[in-house]
N, C-alpha and C. Protein backbone atom coordinates (compact mmCIF):
# COMPACT_ATOMS: atom_id res chain seq x y z
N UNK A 1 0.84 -1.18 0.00
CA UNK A 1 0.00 0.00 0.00
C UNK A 1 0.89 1.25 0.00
N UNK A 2 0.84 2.15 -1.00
CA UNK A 2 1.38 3.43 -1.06
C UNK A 2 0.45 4.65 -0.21
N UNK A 3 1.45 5.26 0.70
CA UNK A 3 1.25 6.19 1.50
C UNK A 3 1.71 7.43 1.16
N UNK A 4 1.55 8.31 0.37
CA UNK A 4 2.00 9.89 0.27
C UNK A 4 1.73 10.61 1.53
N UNK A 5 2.68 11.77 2.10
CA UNK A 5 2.73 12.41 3.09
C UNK A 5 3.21 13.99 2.18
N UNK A 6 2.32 14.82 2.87
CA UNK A 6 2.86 15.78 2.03
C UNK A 6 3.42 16.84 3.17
N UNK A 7 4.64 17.27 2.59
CA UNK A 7 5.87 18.07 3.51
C UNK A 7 6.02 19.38 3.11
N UNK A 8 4.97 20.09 4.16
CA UNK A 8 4.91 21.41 3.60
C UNK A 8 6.42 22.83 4.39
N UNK A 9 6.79 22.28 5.96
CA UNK A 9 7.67 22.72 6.69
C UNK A 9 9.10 21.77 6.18
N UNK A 10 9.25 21.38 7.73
CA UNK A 10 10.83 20.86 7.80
C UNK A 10 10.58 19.66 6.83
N UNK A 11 9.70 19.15 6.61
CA UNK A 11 9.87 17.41 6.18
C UNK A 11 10.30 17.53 4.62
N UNK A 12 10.59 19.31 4.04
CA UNK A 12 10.96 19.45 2.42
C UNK A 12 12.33 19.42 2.65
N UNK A 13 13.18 19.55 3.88
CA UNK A 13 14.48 19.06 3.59
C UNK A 13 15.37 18.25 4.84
N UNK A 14 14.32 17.66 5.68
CA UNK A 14 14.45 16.72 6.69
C UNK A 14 13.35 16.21 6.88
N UNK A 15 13.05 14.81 6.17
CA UNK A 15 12.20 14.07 6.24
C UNK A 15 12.14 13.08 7.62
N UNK A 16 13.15 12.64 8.18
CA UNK A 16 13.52 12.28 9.14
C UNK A 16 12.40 10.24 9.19
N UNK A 17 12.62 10.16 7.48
CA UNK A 17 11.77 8.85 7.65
C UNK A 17 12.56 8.37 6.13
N UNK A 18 12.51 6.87 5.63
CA UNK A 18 12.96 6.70 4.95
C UNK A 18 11.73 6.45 3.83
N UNK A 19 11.94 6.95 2.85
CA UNK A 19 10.69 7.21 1.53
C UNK A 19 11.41 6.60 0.28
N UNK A 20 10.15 5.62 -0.39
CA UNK A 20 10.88 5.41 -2.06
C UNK A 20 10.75 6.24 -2.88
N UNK A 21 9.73 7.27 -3.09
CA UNK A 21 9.38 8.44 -3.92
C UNK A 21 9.51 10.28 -3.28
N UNK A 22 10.30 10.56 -4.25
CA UNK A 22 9.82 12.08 -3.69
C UNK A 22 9.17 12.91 -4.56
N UNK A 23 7.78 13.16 -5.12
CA UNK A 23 7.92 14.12 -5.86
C UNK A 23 7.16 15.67 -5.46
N UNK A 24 7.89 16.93 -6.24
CA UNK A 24 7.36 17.99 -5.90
C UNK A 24 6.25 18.43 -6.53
N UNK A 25 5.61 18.81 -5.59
CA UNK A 25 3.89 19.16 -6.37
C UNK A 25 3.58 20.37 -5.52
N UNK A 26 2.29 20.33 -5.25
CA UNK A 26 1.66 21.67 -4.99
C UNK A 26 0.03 21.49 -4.20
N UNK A 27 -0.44 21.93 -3.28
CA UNK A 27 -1.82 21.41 -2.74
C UNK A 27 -2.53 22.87 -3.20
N UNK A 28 -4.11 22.97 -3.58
CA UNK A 28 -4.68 24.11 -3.68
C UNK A 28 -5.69 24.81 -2.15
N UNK A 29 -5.82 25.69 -2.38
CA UNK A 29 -6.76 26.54 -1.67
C UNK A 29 -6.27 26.62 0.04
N UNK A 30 -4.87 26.42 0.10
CA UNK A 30 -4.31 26.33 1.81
C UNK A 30 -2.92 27.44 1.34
N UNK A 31 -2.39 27.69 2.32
CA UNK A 31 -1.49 28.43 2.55
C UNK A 31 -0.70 28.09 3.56
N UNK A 32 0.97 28.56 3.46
CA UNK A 32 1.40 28.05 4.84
C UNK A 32 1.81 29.60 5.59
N UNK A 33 1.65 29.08 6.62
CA UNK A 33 1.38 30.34 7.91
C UNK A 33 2.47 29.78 9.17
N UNK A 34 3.24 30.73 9.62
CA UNK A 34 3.73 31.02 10.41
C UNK A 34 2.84 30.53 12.27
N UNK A 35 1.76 30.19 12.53
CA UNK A 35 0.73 29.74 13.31
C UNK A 35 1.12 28.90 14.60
N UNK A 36 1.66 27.91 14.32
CA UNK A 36 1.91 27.15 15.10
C UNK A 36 3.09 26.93 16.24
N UNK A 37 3.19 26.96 17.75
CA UNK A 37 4.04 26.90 18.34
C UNK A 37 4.75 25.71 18.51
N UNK A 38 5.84 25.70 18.66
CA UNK A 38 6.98 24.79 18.92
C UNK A 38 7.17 24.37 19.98
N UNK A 39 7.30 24.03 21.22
CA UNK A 39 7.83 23.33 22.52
C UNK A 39 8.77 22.93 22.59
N UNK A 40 9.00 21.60 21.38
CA UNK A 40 9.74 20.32 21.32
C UNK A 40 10.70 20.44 20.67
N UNK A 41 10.89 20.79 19.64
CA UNK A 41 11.87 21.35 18.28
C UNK A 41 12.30 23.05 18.20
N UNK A 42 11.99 23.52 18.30
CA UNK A 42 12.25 25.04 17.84
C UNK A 42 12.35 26.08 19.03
N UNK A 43 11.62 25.63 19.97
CA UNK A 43 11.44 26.31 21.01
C UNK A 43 11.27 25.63 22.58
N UNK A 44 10.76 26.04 23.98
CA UNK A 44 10.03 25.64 24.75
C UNK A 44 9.17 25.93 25.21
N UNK A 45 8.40 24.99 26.31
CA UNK A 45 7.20 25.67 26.79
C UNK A 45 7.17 26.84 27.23
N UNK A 46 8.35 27.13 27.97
CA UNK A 46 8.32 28.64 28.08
C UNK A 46 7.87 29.96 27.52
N UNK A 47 8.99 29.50 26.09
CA UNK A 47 9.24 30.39 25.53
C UNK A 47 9.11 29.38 23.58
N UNK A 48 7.75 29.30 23.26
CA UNK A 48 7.65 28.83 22.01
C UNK A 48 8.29 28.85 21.37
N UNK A 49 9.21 28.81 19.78
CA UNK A 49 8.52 28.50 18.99
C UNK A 49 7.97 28.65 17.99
N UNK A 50 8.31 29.20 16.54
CA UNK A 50 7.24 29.22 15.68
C UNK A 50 7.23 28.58 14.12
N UNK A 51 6.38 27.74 14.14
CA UNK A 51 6.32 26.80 13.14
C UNK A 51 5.28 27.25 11.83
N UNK A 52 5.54 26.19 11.22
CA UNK A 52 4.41 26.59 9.74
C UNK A 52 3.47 25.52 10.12
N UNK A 53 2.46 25.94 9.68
CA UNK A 53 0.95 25.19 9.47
C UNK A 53 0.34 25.08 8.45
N UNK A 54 -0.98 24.91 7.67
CA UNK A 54 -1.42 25.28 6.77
C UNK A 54 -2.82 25.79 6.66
N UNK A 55 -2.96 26.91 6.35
CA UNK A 55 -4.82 27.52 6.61
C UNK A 55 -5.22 27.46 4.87
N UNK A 56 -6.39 27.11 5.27
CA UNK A 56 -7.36 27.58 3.88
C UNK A 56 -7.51 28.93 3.74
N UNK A 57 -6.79 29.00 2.37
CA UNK A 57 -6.81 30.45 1.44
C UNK A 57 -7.19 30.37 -0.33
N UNK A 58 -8.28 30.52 -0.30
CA UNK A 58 -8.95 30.95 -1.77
C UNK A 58 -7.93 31.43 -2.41
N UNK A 59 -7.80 30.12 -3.73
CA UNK A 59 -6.62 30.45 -4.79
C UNK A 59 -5.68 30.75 -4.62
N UNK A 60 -5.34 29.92 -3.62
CA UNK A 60 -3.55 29.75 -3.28
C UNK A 60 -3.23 28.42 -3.77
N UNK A 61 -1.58 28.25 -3.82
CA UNK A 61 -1.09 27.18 -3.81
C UNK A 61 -0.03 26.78 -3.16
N UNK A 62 0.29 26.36 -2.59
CA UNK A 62 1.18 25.66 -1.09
C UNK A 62 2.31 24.74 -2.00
N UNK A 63 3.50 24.82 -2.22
CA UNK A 63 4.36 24.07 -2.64
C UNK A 63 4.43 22.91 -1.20
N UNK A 64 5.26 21.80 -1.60
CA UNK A 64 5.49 20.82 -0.82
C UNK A 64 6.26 19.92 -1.31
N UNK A 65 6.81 19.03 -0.39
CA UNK A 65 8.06 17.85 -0.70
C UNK A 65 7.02 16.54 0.03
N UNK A 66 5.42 11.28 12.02
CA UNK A 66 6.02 10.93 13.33
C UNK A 66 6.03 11.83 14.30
N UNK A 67 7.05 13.31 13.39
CA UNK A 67 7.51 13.49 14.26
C UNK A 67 6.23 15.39 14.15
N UNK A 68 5.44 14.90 13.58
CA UNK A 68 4.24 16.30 13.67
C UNK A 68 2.74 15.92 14.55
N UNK A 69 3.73 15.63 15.74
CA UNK A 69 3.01 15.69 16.94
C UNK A 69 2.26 16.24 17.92
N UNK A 70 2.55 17.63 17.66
CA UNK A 70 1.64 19.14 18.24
C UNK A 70 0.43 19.23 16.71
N UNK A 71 0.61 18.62 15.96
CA UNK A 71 -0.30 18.83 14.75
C UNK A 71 -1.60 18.03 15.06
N UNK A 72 -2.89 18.97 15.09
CA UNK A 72 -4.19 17.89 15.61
C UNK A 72 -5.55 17.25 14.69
N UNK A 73 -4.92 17.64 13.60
CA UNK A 73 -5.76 17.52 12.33
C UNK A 73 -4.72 16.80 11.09
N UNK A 74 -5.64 15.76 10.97
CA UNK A 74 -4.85 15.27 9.49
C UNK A 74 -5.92 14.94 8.69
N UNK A 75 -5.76 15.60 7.48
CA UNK A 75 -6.65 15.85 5.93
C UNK A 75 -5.80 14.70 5.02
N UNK A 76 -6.50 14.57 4.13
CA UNK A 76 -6.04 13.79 2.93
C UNK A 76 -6.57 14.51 1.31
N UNK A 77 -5.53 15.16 1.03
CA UNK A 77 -5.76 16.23 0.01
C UNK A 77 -5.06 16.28 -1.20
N UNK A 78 -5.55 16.33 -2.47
CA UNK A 78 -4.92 16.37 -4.02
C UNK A 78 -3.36 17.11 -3.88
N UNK A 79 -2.93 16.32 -4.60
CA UNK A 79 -1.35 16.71 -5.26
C UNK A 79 -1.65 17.31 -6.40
N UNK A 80 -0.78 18.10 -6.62
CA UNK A 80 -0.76 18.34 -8.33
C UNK A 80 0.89 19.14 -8.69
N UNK A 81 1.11 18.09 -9.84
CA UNK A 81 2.64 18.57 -9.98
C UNK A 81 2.97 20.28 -10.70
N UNK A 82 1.49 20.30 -11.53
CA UNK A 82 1.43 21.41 -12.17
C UNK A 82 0.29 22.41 -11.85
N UNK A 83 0.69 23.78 -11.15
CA UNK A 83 -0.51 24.65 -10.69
C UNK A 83 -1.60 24.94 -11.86
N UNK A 84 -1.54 24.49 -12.57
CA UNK A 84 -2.60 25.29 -14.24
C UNK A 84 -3.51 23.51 -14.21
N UNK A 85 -3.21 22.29 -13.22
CA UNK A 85 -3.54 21.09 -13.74
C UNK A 85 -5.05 21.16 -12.59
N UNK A 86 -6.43 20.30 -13.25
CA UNK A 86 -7.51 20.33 -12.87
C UNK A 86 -7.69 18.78 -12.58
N UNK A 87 -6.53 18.08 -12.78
CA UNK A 87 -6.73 16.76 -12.40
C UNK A 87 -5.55 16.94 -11.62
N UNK A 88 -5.63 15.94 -10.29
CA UNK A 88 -4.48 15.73 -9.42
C UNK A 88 -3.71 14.30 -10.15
N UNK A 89 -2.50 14.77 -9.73
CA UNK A 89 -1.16 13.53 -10.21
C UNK A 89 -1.11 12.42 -9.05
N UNK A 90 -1.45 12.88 -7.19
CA UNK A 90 -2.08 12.02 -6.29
C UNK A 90 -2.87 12.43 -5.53
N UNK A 91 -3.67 11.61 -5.41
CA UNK A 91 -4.98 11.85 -4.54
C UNK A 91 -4.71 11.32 -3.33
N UNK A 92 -5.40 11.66 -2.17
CA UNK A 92 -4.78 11.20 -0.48
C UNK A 92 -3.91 11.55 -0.01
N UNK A 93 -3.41 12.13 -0.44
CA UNK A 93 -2.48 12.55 -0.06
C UNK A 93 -2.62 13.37 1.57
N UNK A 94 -1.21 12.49 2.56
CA UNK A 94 -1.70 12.91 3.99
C UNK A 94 -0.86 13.89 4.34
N UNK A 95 -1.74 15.01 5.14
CA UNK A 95 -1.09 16.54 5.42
C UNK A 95 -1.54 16.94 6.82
N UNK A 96 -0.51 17.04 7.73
CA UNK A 96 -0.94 17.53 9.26
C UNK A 96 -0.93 18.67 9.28
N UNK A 97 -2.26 19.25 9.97
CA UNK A 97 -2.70 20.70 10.01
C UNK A 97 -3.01 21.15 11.66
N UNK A 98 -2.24 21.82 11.64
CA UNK A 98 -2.79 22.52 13.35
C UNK A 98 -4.01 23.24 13.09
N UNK A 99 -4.66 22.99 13.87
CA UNK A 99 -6.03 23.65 14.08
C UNK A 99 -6.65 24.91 15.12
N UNK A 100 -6.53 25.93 15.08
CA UNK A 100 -7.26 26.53 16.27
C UNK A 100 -7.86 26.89 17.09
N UNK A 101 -8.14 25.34 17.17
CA UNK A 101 -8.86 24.87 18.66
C UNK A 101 -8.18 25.05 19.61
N UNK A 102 -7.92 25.75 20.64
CA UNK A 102 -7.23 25.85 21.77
C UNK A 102 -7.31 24.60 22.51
N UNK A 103 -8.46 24.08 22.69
CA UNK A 103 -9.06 22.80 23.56
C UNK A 103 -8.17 21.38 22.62
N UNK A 104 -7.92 21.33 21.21
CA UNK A 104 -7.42 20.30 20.78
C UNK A 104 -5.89 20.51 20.52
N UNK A 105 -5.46 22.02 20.37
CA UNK A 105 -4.00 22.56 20.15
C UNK A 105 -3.61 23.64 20.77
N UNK A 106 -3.15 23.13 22.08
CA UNK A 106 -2.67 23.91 23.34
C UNK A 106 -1.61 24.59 22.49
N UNK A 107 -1.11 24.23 21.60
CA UNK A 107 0.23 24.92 20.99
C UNK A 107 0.05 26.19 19.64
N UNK A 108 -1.29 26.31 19.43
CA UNK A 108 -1.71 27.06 18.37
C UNK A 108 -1.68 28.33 19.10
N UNK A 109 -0.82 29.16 18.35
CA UNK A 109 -0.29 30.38 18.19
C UNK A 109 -1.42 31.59 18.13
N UNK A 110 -1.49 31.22 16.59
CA UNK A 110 -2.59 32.22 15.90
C UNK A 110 -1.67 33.27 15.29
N UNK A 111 -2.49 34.13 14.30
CA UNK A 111 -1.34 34.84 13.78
C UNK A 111 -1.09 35.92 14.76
N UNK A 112 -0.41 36.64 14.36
CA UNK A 112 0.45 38.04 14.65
C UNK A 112 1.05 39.44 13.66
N UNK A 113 1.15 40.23 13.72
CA UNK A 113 2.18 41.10 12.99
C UNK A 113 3.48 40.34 12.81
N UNK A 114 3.85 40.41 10.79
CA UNK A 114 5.11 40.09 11.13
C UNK A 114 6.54 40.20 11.81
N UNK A 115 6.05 41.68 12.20
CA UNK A 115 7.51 41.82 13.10
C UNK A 115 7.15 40.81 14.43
N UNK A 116 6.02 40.96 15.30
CA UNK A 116 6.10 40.04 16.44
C UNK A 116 6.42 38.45 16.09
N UNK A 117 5.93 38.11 14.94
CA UNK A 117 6.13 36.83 14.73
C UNK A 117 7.86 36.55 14.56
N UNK A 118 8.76 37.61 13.33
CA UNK A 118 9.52 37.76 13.42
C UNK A 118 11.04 37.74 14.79
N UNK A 119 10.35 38.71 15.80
CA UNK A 119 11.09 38.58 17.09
C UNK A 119 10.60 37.53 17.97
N UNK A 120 9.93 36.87 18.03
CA UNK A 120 9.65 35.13 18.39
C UNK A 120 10.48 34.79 18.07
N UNK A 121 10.70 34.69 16.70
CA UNK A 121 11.29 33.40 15.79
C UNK A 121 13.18 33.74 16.69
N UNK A 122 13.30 34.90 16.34
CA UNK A 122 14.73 35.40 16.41
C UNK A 122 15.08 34.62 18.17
N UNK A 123 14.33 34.76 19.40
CA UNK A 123 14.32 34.81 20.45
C UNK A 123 14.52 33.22 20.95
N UNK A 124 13.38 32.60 19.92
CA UNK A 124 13.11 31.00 20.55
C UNK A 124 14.00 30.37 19.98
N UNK A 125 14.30 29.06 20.84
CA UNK A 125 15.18 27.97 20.32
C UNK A 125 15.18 26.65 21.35
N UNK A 126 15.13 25.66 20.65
CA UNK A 126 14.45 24.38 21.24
C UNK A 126 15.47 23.29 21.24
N UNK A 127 15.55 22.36 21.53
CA UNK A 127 16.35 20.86 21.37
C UNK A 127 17.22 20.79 19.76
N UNK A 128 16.28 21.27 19.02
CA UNK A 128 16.12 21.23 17.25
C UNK A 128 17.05 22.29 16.92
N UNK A 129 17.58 22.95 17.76
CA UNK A 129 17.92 24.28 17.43
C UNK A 129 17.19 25.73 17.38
N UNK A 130 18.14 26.45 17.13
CA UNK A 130 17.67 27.95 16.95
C UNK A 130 16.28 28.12 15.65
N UNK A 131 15.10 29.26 16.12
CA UNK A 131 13.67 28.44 15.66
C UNK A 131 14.34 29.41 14.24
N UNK A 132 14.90 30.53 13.98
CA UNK A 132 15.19 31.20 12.76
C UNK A 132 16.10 29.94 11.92
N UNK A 133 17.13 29.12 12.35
CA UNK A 133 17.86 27.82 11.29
C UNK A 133 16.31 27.82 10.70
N UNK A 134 15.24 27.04 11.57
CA UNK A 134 13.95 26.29 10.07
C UNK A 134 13.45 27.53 9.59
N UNK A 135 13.31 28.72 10.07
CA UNK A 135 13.02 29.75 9.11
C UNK A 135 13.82 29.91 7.60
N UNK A 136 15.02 30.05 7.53
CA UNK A 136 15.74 30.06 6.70
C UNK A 136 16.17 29.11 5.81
N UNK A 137 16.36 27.72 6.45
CA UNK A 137 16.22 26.25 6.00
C UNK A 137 14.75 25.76 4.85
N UNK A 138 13.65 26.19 5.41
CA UNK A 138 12.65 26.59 4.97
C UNK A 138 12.64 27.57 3.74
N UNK A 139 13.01 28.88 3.97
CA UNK A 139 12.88 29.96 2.84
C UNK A 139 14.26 29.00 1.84
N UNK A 140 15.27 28.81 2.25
CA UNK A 140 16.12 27.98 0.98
C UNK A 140 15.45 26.71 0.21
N UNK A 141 15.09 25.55 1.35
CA UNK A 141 14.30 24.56 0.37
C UNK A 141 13.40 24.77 -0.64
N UNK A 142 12.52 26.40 0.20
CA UNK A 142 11.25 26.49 -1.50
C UNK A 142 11.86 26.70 -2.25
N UNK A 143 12.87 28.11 -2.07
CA UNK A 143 13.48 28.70 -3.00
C UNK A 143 14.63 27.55 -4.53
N UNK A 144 15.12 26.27 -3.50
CA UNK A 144 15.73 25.74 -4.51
C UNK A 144 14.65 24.82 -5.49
N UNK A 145 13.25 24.55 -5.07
CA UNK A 145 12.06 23.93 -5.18
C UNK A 145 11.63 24.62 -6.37
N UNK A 146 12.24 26.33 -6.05
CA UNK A 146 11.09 27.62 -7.40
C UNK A 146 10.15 27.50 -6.58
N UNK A 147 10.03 27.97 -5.84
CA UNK A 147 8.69 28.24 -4.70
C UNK A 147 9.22 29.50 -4.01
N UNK A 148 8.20 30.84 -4.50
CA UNK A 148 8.87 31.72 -3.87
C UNK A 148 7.41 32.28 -2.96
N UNK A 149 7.76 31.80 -1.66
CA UNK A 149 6.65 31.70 -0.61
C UNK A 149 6.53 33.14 -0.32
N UNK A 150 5.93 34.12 -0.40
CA UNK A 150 5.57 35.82 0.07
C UNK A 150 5.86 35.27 1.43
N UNK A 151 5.11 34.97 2.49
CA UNK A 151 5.38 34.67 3.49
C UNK A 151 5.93 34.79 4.29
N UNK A 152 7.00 33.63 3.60
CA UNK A 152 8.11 32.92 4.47
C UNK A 152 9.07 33.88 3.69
N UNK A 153 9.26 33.98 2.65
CA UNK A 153 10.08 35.07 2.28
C UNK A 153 10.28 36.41 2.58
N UNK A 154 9.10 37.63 2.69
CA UNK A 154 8.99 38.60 4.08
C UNK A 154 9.27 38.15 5.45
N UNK A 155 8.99 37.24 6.32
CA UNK A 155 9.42 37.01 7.17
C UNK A 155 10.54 36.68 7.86
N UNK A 156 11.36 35.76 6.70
CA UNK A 156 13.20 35.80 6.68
C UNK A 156 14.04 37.44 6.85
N UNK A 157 13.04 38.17 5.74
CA UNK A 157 13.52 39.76 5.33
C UNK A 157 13.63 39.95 6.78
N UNK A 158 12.58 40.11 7.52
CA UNK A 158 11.91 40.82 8.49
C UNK A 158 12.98 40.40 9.71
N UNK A 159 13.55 38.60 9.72
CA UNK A 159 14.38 38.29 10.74
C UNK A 159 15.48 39.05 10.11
N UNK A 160 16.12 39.06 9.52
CA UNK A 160 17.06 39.40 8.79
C UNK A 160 18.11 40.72 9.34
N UNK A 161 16.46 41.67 8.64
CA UNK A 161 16.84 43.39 9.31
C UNK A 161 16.96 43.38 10.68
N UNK A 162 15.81 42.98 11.59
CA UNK A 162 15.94 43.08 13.14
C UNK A 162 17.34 42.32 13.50
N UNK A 163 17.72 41.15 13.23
CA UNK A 163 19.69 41.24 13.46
C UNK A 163 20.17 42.07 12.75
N UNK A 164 20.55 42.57 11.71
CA UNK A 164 21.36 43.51 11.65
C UNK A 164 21.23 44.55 12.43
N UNK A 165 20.22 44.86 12.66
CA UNK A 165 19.84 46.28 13.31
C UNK A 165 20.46 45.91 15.22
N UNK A 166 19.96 45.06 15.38
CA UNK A 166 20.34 44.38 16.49
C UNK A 166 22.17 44.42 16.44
N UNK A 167 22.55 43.78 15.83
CA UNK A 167 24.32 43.92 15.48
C UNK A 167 24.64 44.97 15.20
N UNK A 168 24.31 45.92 14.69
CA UNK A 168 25.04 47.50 14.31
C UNK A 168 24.65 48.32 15.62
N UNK A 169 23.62 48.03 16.46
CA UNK A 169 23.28 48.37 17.52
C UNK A 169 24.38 48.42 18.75
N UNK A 170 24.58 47.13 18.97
CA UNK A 170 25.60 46.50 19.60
C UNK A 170 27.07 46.90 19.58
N UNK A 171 27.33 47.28 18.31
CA UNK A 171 28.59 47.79 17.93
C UNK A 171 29.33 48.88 18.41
């Protein structure tokens, strides 16, 4: 039985499972969002944390390539290798979605201004490392993918300036 998992965060360049197929496609009408807190990986309870999720967004498209355990929702949703295609290349495809249920995802964030989300990211750091590495790890995988995420791409900007500014500060 073939199982597709679709890897919209870390799992596009740490899958951390062994797979016979990889291919890159695309899911419709979701977006990935900055949403979700970290504990375990990126951050702590303390001090979160901030991960990608995926929300429903009208006429978007979400590029994509165990251990998504704070995730409390899993969908099974069309692949498609080509955004212009009206037939999917796989169907079922399985995708963990944090939800913002507080009662089912003690760890759901919710959004923010990007600068606050931004100085999170810069601040937190978990077992997994510093939470800006998957920010950037992230903005490189789409980017070598041709996935140029608005997003995650403003939001790198956004970590970016606040260290420099932070370092010339310092100086």
């Amino acid at each position: 039985m073939a199982m597709w998992v679709f890897g919209y965060g870390s799992l596009i360049w740490k899958a951390g499972f062994h797979f016979d197929e990889r291919v890159v496609g695309f899911i419709k009408g979701y977006r990935r969002v900055f949403h979700q807190g970290s504990t375990d990986h990126r951050g702590t309870p303390k001090f979160p944390g901030r991960t990608v999720t995926l929300e429903p967004a009208e006429g978007e498209v979400c590029h994509l390539e165990v251990r998504e355990k704070q995730y409390d929702k899993k969908a099974y949703l069309d692949l498609f290798t080509d955004p212009m295609a009206t037939t999917a290349a796989v169907s079922g495809v399985m995708v963990y979605i944090a939800s913002a249920n507080k009662q089912l995802n003690s760890n759901f964030l919710g959004p923010a201004s990007l600068e606050d989300i931004a100085k999170q990211i810069i601040q937190a750091e978990g077992p997994s490392g510093p939470n800006r590495d998957y920010l950037f790890q992230l903005e490189k995988a789409l980017l070598e993918l041709g996935c140029e995420d608005k997003h995650v791409i403003d939001l790198a900007n956004t970590v970016r300036r606040i260290l420099s500014e932070e370092d010339s500060a310092s100086k």
